[in-house]
Protein backbone atom coordinates (compact mmCIF):
# COMPACT_ATOMS: atom_id res chain seq x y z
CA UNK A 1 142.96 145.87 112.16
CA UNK A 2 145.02 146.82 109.65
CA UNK A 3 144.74 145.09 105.79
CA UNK A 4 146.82 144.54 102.95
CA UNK A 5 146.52 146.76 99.92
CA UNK A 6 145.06 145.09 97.13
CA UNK A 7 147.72 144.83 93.86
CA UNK A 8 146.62 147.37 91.32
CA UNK A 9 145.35 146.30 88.15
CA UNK A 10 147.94 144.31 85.66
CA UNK A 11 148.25 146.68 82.87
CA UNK A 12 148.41 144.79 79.39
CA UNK A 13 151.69 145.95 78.09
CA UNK A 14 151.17 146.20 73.86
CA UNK A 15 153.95 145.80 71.67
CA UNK A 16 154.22 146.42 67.88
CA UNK A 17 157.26 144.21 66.40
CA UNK A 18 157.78 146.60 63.57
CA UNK A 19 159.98 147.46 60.28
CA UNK A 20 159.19 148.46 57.30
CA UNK A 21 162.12 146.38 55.41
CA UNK A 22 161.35 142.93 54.92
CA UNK A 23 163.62 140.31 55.75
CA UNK A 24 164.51 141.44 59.04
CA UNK A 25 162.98 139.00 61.37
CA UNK A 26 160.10 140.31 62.26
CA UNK A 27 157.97 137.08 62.80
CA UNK A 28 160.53 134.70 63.76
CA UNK A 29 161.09 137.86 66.68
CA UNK A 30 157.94 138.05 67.41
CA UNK A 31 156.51 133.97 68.33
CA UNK A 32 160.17 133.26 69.56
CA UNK A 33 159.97 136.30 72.26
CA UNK A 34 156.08 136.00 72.97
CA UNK A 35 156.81 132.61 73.61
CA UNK A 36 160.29 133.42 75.77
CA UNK A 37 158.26 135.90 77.67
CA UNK A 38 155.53 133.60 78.36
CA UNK A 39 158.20 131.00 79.80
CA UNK A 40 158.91 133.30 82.35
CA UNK A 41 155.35 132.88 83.62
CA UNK A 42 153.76 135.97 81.90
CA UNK A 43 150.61 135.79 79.60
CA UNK A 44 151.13 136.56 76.10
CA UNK A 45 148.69 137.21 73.36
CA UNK A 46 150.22 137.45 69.96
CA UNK A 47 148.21 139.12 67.28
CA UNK A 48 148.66 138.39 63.13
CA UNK A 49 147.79 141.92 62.04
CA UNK A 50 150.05 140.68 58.55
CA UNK A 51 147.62 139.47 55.52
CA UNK A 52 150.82 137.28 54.94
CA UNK A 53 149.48 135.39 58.22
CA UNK A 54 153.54 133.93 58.48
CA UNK A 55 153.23 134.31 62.20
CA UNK A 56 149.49 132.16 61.96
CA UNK A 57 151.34 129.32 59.62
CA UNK A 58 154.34 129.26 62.02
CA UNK A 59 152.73 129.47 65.42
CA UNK A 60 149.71 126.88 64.26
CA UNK A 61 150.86 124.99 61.89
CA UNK A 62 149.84 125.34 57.89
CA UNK A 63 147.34 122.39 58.06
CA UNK A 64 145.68 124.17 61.13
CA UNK A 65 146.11 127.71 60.63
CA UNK A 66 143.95 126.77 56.87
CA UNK A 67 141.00 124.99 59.27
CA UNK A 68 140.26 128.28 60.24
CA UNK A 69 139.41 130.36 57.73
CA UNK A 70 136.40 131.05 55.86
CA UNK A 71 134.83 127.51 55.02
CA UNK A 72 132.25 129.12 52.63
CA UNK A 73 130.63 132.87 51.87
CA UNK A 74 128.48 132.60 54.82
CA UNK A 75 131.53 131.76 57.47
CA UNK A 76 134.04 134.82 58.59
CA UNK A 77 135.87 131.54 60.11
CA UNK A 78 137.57 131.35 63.41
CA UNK A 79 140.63 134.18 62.31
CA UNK A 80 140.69 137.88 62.70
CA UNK A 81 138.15 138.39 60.30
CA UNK A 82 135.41 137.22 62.77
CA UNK A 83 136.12 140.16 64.76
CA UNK A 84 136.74 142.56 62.03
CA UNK A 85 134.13 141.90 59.41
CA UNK A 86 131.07 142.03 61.84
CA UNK A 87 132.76 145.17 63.08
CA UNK A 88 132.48 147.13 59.51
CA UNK A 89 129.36 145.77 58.96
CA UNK A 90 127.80 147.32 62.39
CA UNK A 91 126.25 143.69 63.29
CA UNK A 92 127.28 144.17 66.86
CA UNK A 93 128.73 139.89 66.31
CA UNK A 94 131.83 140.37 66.82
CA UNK A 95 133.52 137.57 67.76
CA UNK A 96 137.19 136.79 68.82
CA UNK A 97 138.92 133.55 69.04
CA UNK A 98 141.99 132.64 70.98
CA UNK A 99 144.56 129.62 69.98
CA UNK A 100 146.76 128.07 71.79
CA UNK A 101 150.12 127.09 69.75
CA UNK A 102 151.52 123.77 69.53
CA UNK A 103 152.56 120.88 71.95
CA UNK A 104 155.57 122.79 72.84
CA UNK A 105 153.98 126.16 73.12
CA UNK A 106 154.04 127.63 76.34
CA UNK A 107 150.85 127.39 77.98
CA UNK A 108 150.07 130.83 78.70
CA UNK A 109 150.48 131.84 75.10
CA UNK A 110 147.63 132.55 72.47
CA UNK A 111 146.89 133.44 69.30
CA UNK A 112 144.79 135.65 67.07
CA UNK A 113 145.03 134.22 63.85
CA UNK A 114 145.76 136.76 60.35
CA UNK A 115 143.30 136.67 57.21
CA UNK A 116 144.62 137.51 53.85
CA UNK A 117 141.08 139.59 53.98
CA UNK A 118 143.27 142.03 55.93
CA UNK A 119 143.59 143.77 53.11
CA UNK A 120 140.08 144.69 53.13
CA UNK A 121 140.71 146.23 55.88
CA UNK A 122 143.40 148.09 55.03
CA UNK A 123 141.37 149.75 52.57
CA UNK A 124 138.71 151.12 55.17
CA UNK A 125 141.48 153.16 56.64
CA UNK A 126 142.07 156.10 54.68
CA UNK A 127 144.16 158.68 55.89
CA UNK A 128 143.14 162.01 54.74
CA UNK A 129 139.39 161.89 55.38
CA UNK A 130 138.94 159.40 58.17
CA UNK A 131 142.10 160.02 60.29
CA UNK A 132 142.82 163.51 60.06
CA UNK A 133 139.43 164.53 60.02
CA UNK A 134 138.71 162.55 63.30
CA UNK A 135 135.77 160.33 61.86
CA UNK A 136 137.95 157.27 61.48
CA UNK A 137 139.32 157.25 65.14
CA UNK A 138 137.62 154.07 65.83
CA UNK A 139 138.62 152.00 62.79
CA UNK A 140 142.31 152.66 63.60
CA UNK A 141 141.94 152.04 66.95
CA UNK A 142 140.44 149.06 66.27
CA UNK A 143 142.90 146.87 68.31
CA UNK A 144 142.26 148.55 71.30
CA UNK A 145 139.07 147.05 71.46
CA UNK A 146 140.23 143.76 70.18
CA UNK A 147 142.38 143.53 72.85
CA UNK A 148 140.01 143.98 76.01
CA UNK A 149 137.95 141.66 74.38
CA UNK A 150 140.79 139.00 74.26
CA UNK A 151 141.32 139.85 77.82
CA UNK A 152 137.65 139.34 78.53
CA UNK A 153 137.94 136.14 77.13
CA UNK A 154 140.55 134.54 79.15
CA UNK A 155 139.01 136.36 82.52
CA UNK A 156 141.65 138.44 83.20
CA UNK A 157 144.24 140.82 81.50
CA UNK A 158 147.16 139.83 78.82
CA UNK A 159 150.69 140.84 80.54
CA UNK A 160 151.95 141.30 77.33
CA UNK A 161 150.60 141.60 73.75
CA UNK A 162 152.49 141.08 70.78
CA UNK A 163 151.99 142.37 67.28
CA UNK A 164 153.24 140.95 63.84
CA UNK A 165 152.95 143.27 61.02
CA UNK A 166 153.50 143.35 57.03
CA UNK A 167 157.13 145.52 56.11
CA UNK A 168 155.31 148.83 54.85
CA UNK A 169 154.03 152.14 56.18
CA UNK A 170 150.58 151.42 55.72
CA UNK A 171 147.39 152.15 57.40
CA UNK A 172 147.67 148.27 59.05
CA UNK A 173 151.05 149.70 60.25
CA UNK A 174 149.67 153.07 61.56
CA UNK A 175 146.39 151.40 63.23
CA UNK A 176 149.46 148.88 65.18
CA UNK A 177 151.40 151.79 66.78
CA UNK A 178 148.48 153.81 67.56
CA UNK A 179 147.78 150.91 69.80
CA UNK A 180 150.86 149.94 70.92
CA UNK A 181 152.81 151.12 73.89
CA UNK A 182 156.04 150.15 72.68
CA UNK A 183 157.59 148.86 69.52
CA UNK A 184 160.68 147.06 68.99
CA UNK A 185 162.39 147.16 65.85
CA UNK A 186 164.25 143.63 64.47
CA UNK A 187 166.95 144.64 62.24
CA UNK A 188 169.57 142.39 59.96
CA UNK A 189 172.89 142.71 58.93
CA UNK A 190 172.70 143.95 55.34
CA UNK A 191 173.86 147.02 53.05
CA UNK A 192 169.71 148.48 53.46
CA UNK A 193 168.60 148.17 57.23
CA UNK A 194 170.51 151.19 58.36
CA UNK A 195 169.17 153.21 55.20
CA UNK A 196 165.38 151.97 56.70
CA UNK A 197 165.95 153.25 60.21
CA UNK A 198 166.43 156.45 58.99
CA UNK A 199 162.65 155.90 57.19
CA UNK A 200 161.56 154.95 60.49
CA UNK A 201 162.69 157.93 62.28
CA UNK A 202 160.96 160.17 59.76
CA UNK A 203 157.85 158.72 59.32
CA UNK A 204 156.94 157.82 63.02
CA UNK A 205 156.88 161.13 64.21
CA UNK A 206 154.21 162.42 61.17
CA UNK A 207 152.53 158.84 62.43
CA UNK A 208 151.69 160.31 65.96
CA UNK A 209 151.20 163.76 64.87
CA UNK A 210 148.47 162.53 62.31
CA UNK A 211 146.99 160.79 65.36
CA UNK A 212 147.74 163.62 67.41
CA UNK A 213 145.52 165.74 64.93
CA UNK A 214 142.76 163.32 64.55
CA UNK A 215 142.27 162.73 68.01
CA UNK A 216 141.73 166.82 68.48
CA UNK A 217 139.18 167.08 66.46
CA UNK A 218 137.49 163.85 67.27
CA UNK A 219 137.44 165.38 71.10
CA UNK A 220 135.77 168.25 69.69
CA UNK A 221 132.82 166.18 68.54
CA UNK A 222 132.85 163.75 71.15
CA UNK A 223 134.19 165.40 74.03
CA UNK A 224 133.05 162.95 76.40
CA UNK A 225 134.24 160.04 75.02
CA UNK A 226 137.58 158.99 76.79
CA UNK A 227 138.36 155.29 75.24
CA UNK A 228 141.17 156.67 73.05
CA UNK A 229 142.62 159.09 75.21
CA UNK A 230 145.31 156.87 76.86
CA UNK A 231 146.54 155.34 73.58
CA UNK A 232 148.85 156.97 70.19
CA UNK A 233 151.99 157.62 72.32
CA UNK A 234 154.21 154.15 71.72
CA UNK A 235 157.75 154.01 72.94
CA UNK A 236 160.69 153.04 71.84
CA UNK A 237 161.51 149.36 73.17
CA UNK A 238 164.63 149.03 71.13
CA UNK A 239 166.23 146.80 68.54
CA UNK A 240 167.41 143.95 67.77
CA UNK A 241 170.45 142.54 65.71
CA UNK A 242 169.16 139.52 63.69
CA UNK A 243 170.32 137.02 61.65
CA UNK A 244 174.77 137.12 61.75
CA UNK A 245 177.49 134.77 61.61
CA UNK A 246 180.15 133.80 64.03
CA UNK A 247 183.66 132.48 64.18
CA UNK A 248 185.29 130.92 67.45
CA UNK A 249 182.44 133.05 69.57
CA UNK A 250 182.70 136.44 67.73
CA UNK A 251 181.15 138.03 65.52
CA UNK A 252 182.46 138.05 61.70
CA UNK A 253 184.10 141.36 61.05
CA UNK A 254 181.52 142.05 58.01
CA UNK A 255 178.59 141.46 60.37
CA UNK A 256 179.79 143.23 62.70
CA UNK A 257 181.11 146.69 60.79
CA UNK A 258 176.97 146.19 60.04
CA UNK A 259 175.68 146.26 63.58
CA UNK A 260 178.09 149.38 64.43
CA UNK A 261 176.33 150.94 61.38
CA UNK A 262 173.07 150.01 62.76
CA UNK A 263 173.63 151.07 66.43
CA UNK A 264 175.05 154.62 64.83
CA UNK A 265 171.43 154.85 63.08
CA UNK A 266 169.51 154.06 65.56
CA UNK A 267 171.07 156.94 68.05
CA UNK A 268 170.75 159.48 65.01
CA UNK A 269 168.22 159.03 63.30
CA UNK A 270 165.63 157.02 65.07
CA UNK A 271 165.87 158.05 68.70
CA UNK A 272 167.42 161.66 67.97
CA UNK A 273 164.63 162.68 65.59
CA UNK A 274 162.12 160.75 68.22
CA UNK A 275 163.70 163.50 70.76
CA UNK A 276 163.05 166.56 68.67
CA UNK A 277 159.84 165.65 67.99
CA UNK A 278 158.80 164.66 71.41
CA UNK A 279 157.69 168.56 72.84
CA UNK A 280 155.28 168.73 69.51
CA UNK A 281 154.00 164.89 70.51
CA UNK A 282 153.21 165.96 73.83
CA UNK A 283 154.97 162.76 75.69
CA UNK A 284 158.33 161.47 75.77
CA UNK A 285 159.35 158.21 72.63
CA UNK A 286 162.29 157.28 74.59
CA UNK A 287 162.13 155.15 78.04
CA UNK A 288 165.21 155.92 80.27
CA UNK A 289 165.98 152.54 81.14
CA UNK A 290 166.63 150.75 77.41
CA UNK A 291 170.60 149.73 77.30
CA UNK A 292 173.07 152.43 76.07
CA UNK A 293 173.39 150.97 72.30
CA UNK A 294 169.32 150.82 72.97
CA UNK A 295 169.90 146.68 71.35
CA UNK A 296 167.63 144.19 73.53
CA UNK A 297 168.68 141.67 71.95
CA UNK A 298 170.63 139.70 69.16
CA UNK A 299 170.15 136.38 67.44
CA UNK A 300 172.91 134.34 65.12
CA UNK A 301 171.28 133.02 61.82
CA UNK A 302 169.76 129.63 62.62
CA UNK A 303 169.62 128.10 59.31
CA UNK A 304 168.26 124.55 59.31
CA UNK A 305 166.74 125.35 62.67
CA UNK A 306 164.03 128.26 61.57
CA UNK A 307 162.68 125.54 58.43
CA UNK A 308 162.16 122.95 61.22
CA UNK A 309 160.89 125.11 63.55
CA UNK A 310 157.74 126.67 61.02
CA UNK A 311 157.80 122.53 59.89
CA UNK A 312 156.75 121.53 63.38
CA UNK A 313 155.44 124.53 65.20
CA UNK A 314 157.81 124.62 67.75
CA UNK A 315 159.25 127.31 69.13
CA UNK A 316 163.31 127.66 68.00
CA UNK A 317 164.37 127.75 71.68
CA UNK A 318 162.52 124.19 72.52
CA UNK A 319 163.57 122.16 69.10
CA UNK A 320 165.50 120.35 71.47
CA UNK A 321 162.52 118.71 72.70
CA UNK A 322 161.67 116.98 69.26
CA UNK A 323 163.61 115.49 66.33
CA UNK A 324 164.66 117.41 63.49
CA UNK A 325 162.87 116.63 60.18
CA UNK A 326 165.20 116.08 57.70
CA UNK A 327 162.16 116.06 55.02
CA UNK A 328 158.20 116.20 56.05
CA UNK A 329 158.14 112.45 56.42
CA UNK A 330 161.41 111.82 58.22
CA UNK A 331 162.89 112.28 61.16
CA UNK A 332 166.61 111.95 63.13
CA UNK A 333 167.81 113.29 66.21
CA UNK A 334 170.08 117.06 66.41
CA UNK A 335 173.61 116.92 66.24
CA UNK A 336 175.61 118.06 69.46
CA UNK A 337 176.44 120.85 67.65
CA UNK A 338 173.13 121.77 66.66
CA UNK A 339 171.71 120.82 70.22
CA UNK A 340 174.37 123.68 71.96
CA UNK A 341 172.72 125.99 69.00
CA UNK A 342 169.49 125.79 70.32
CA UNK A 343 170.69 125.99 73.81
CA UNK A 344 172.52 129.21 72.89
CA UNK A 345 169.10 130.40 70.83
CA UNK A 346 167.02 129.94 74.12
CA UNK A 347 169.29 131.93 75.99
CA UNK A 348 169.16 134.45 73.76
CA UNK A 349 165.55 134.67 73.71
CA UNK A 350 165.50 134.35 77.56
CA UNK A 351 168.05 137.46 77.72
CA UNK A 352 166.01 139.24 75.47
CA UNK A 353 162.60 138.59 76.78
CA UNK A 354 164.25 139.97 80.25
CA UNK A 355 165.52 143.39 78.72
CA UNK A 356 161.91 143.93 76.86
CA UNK A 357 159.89 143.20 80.32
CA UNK A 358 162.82 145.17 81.80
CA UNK A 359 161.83 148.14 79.62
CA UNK A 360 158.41 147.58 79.12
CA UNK A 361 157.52 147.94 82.82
């Protein structure tokens, strides 16, 4: 008798939303597209590694997001810090808490929510003597861990994970990509983001080779410990153009002489300098199937749309199922206009979503 082969295990895909310019997009990108790519039936885990917590506020709502943080000096409250702080401390309490996002939140999305006390965690990560030397492995691999216990939590594996993170190079940063297995990189159309892709290309490769360094002598320690050995070797998912105007369907000639700009940086000196560096990294930065200007996706500025979405929790693509607030007391329906906006957002979300699964797989 002859049986079926059983499916092999879902992988949990990890990806860092990432740039080190502000401004860019970065959290509006990443609850709009965990929440696009959980509409497609995937399960979607997005995690607030910003001490900002903008992604928390948005996602659960100020009033909410507040509920679960520290009541008193006894409580590490129901936010990241649960996990973290018992996890410094050596209690062996660690505890991780899931959230669902609003009423229109797709239902196969959750949240962990940020802590300002993310900075305290920042500082544990140093560099020099922890990373380098190999003693710190664990600390910035500390989301590994987080993330099979989110997993164990909901009884089975996260498709995708999703990771919102402050606009620096610091050890938060560094501790995200070691993690991840892709990151995607929102951009904007201004007179700096090209300048900051260039940044990106040269610090990311010292990134992985610090990692790279650490890890060896870690193994020489701990040779028979294996939980890091799969991770520190993130792709490049692409970008994506954020933020521009049009006119009559196009894009405004200003906007666009910005996203050529971009697209010329991001071929030289983001995924050129990923390719030189990829026979001292030991794997290869680039997947073979992102699009030829490597963009995954682009979104026009929303204006009103992106105050009324953080207002009411609800994702930009699904405004349509709620009135707009004009204030936070009162409320009117959308204008046709601004109903066909949101139409046109969704799509793009749902486009993008398809090219990052599409890449991602």
């Amino acid at each position: 008798m002859s049986t079926t082969p059983a499916a092999p295990p879902v992988k949990t895909k990890v990806i860092t939303i990432f740039n080190n310019k502000g401004g860019v997009g970065k959290t509006i990108t990443s609850w709009n597209l965990g929440e696009q790519i959980a509409q497609t039936g995937k399960s979607v885990l997005l995690i607030d590694f910003d001490p900002q917590c903008n992604l928390s506020i948005a996602v659960l709502g100020e009033t909410r997001f507040f509920s679960l943080l520290p009541q008193n000096t006894t409580s590490y409250g129901s936010c990241i810090r649960s996990y973290l702080q018992h996890f410094l401390q050596s209690t062996g309490k660690e505890e991780l808490f899931l959230h669902k996002g609003g009423t229109q939140s797709a239902p196969s999305l959750r949240i962990v929510a940020g802590d300002f006390w993310l900075n305290v965690y920042a500082e544990s990560l140093t560099v020099g003597n922890d990373l380098l030397s190999g003693t710190g492995i664990t600390r910035f691999a500390i989301l590994k861990r987080i993330i099979e216990k989110a997993n164990h939590e909901m009884g089975k594996p996260f498709d995708f994970v999703l990771l919102d993170l402050p606009p620096s190079f610091n050890s938060l940063v560094r501790a995200a990509l070691y993690t991840s297995d892709y990151f995607l990189v929102p951009c904007t159309s201004d007179n700096f983001s090209a300048y900051c892709i260039g940044l990106i290309g040269q610090m990311l490769p010292a990134f992985m080779a610090d990692w790279k360094q650490g890890m060896n002598r870690f193994k020489i320690s701990n040779p028979s410990i294996t939980e890091f050995d799969s991770i520190g070797q993130p792709k490049f998912a692409g970008w994506v153009f954020n933020g521009f105007d049009t006119r009559a369907g196009n894009v405004v000639r200003a906007d666009q002489v910005h996203k050529d700009r971009l697209t010329q940086a991001i071929r030289d000196d983001l995924v050129a300098k990923l390719n030189n560096a990829a026979p001292t990294l030991g794997y290869n930065p680039i997947p073979s199937n992102l699009p030829g200007d490597f963009c995954v996706g682009t979104t026009e500025d929303m204006n009103v749309l992106v105050q009324n979405s953080i207002w009411q929790s609800v994702p930009v693509g699904r405004l349509d199922k709620v009135q707009q607030l004009m204030d936070l007391q009162n409320k009117r329906g959308w204008a046709p206009q601004q109903l066909d906006q949101i139409k046109k957002i969704r799509g793009a979300y749902d486009k993008m979503a398809k090219n990052v699964i599409k890449v991602c797989i």
